[in-house]
PDB file of N, CA and C in Angstrom:
ATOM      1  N   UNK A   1      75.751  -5.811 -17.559  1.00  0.00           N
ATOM      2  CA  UNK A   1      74.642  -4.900 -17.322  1.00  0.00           C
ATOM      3  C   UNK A   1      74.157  -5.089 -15.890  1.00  0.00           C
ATOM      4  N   UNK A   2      74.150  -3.932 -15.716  1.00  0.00           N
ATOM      5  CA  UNK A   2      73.482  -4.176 -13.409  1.00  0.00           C
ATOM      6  C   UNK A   2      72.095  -4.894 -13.906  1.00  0.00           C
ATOM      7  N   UNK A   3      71.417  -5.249 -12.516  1.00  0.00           N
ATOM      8  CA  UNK A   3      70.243  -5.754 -12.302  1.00  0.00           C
ATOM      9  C   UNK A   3      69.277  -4.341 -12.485  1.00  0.00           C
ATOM     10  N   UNK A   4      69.516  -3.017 -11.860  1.00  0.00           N
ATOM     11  CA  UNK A   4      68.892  -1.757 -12.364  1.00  0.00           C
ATOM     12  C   UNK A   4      68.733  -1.495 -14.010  1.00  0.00           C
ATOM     13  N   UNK A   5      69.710  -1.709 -14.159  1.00  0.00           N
ATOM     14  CA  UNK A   5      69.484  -1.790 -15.976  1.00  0.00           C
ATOM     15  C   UNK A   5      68.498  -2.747 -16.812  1.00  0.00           C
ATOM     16  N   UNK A   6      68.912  -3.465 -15.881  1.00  0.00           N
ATOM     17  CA  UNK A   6      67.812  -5.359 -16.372  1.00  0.00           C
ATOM     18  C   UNK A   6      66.263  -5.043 -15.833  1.00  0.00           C
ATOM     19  N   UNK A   7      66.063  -4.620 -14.612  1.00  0.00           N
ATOM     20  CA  UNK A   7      65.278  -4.079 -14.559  1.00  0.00           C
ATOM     21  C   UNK A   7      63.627  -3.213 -15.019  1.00  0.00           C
ATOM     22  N   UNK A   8      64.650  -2.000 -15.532  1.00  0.00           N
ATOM     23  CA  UNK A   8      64.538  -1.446 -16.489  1.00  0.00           C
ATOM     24  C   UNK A   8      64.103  -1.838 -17.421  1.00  0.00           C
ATOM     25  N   UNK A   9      64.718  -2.386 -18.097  1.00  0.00           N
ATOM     26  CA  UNK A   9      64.416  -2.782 -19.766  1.00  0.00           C
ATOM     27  C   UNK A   9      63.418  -4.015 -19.784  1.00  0.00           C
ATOM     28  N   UNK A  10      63.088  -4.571 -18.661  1.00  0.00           N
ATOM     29  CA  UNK A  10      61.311  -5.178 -18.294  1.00  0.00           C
ATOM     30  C   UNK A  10      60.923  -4.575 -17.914  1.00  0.00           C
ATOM     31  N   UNK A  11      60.879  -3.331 -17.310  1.00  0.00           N
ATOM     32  CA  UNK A  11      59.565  -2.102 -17.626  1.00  0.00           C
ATOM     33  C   UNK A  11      58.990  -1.415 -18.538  1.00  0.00           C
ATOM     34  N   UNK A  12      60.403  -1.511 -19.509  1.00  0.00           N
ATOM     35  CA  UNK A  12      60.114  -0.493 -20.755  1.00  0.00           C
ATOM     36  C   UNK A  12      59.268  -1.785 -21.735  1.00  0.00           C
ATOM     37  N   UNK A  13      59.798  -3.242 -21.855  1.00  0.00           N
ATOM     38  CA  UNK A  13      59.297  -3.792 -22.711  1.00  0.00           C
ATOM     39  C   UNK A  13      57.739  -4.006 -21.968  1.00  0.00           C
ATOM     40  N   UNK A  14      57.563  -4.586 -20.850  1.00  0.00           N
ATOM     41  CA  UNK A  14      56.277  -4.217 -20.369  1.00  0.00           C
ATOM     42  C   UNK A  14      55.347  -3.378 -20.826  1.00  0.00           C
ATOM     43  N   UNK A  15      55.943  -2.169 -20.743  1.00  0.00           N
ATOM     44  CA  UNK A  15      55.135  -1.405 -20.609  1.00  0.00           C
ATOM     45  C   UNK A  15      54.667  -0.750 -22.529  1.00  0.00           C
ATOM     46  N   UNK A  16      55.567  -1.451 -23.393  1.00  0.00           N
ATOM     47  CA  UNK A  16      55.657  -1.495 -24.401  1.00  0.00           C
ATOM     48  C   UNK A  16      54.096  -2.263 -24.877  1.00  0.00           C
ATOM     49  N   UNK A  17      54.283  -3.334 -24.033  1.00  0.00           N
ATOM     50  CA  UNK A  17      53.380  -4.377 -24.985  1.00  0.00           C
ATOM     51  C   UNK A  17      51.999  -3.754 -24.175  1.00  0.00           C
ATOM     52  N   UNK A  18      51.811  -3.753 -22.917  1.00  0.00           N
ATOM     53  CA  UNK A  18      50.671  -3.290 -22.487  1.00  0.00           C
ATOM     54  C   UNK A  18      50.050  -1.639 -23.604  1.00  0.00           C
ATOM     55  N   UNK A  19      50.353  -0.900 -24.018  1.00  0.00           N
ATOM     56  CA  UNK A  19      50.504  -0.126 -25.032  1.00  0.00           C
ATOM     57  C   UNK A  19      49.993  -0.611 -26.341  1.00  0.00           C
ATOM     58  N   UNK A  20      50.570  -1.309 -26.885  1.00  0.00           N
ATOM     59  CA  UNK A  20      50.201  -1.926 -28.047  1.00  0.00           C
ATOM     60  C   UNK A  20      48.912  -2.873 -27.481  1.00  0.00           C
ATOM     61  N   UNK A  21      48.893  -3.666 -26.720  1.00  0.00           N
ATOM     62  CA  UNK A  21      47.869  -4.301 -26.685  1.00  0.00           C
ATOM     63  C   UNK A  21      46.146  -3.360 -26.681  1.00  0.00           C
ATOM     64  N   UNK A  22      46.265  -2.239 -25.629  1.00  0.00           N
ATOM     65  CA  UNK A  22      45.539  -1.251 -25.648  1.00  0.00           C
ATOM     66  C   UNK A  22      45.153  -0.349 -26.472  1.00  0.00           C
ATOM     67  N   UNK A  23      45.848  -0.034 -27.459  1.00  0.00           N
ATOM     68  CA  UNK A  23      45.763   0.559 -28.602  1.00  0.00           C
ATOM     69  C   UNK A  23      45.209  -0.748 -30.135  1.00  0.00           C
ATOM     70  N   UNK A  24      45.101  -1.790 -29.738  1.00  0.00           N
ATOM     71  CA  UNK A  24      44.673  -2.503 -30.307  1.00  0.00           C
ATOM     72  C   UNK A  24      42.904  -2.829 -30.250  1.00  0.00           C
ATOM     73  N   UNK A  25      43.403  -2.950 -28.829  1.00  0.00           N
ATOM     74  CA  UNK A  25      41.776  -3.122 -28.548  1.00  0.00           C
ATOM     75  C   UNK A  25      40.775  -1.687 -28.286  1.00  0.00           C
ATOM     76  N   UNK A  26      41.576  -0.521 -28.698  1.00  0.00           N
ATOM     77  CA  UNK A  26      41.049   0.980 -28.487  1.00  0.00           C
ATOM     78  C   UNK A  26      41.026   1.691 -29.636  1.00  0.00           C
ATOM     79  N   UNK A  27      42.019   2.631 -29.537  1.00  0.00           N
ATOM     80  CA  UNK A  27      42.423   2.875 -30.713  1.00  0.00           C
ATOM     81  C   UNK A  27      43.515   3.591 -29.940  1.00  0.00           C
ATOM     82  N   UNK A  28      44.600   4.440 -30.932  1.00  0.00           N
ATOM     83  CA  UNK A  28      45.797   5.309 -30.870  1.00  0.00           C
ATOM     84  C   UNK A  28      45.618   6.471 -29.751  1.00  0.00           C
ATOM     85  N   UNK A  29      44.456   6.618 -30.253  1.00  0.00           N
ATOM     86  CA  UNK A  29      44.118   7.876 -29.462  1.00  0.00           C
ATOM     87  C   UNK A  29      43.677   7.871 -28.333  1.00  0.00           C
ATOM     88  N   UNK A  30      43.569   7.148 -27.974  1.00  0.00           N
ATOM     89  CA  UNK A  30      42.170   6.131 -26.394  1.00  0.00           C
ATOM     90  C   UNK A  30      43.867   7.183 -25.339  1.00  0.00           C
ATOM     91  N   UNK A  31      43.302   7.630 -24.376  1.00  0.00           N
ATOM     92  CA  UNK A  31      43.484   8.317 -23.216  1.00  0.00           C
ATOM     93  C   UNK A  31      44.548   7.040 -22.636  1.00  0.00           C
ATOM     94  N   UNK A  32      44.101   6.090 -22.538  1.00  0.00           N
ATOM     95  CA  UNK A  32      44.729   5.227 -21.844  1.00  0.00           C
ATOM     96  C   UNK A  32      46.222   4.762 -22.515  1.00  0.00           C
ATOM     97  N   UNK A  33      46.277   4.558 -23.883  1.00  0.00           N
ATOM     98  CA  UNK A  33      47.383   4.266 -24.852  1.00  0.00           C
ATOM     99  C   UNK A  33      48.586   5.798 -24.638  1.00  0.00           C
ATOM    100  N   UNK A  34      47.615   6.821 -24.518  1.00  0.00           N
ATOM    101  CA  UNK A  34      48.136   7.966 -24.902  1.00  0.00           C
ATOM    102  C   UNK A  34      49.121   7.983 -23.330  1.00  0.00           C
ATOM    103  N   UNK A  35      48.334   7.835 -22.710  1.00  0.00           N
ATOM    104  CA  UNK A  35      49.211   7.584 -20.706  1.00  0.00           C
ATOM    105  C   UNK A  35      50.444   6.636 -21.033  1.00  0.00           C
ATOM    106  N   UNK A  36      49.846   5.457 -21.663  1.00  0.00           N
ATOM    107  CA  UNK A  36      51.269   4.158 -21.759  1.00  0.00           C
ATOM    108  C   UNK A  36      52.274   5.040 -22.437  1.00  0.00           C
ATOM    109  N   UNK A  37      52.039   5.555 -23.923  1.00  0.00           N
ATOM    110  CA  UNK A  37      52.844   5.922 -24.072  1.00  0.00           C
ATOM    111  C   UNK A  37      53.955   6.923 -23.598  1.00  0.00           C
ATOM    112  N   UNK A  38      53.162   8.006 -22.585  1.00  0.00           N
ATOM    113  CA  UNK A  38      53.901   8.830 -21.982  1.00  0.00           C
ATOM    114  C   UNK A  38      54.498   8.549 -21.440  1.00  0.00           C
ATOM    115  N   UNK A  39      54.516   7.019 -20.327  1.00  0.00           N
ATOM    116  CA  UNK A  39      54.939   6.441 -19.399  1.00  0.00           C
ATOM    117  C   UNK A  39      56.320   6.112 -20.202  1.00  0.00           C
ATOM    118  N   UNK A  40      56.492   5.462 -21.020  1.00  0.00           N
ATOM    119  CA  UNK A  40      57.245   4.752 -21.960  1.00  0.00           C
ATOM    120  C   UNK A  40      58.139   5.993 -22.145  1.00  0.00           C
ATOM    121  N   UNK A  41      57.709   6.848 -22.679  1.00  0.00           N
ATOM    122  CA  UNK A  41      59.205   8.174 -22.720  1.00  0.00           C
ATOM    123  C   UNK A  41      59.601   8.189 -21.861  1.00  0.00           C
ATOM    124  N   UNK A  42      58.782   8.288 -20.226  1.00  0.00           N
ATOM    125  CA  UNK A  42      59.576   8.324 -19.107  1.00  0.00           C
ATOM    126  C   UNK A  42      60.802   7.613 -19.029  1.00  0.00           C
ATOM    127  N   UNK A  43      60.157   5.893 -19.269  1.00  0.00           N
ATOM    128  CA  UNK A  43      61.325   5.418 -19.116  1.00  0.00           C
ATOM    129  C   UNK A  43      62.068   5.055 -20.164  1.00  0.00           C
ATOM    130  N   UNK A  44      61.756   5.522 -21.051  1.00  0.00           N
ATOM    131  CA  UNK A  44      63.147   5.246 -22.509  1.00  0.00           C
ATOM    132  C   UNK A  44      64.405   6.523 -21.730  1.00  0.00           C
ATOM    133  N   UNK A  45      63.643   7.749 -21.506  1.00  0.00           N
ATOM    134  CA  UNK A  45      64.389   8.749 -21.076  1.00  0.00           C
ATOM    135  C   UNK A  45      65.791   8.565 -19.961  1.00  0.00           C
ATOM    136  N   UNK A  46      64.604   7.712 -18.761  1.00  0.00           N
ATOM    137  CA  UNK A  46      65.636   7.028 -17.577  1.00  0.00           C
ATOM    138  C   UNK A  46      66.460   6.605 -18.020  1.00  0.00           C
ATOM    139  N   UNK A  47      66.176   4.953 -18.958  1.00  0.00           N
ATOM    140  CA  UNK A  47      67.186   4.351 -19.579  1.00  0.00           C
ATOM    141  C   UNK A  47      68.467   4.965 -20.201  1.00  0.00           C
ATOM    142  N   UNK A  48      68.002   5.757 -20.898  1.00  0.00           N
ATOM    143  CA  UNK A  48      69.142   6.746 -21.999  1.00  0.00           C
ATOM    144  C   UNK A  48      70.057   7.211 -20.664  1.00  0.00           C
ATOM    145  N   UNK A  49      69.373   8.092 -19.637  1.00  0.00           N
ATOM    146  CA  UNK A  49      70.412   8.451 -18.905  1.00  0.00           C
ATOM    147  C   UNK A  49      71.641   7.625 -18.209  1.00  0.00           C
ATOM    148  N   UNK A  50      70.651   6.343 -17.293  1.00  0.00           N
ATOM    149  CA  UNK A  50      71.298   6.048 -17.072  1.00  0.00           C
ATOM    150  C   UNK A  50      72.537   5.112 -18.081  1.00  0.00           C
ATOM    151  N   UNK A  51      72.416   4.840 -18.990  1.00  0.00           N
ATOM    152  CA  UNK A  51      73.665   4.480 -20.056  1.00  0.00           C
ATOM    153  C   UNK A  51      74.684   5.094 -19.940  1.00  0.00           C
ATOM    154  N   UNK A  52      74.112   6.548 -19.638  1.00  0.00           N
ATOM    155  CA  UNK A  52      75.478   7.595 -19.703  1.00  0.00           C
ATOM    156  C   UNK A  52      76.170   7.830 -19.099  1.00  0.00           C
ATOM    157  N   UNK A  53      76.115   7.508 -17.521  1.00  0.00           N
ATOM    158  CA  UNK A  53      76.618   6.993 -16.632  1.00  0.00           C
ATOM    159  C   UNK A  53      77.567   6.176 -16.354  1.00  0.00           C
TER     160      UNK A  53
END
């Protein structure tokens, strides 16, 4: 796996837990959880692509 890939997949888990942690201390719906999560498709999305590659 490249270092871009490795990368990656400590942003996505990052950005995973920052998410859950926020939605813990918020709720689901809190503006801020709702951003992580968008962020998080971003990069599940990246990821997927670049695999395909």
């Amino acid at each position: 796996m490249s270092f871009a890939l490795q990368d990656l997949l400590s942003e996505i888990e990052q950005c995973r837990k920052e998410m859950v942690l926020l939605a813990m201390e918020t709720s689901f719906t809190n503006l801020g959880v709702v951003e992580k999560s968008e962020r998080l498709d971003q990069l599940l999305n990246e990821y997927e692509m670049k695999q395909k590659v």
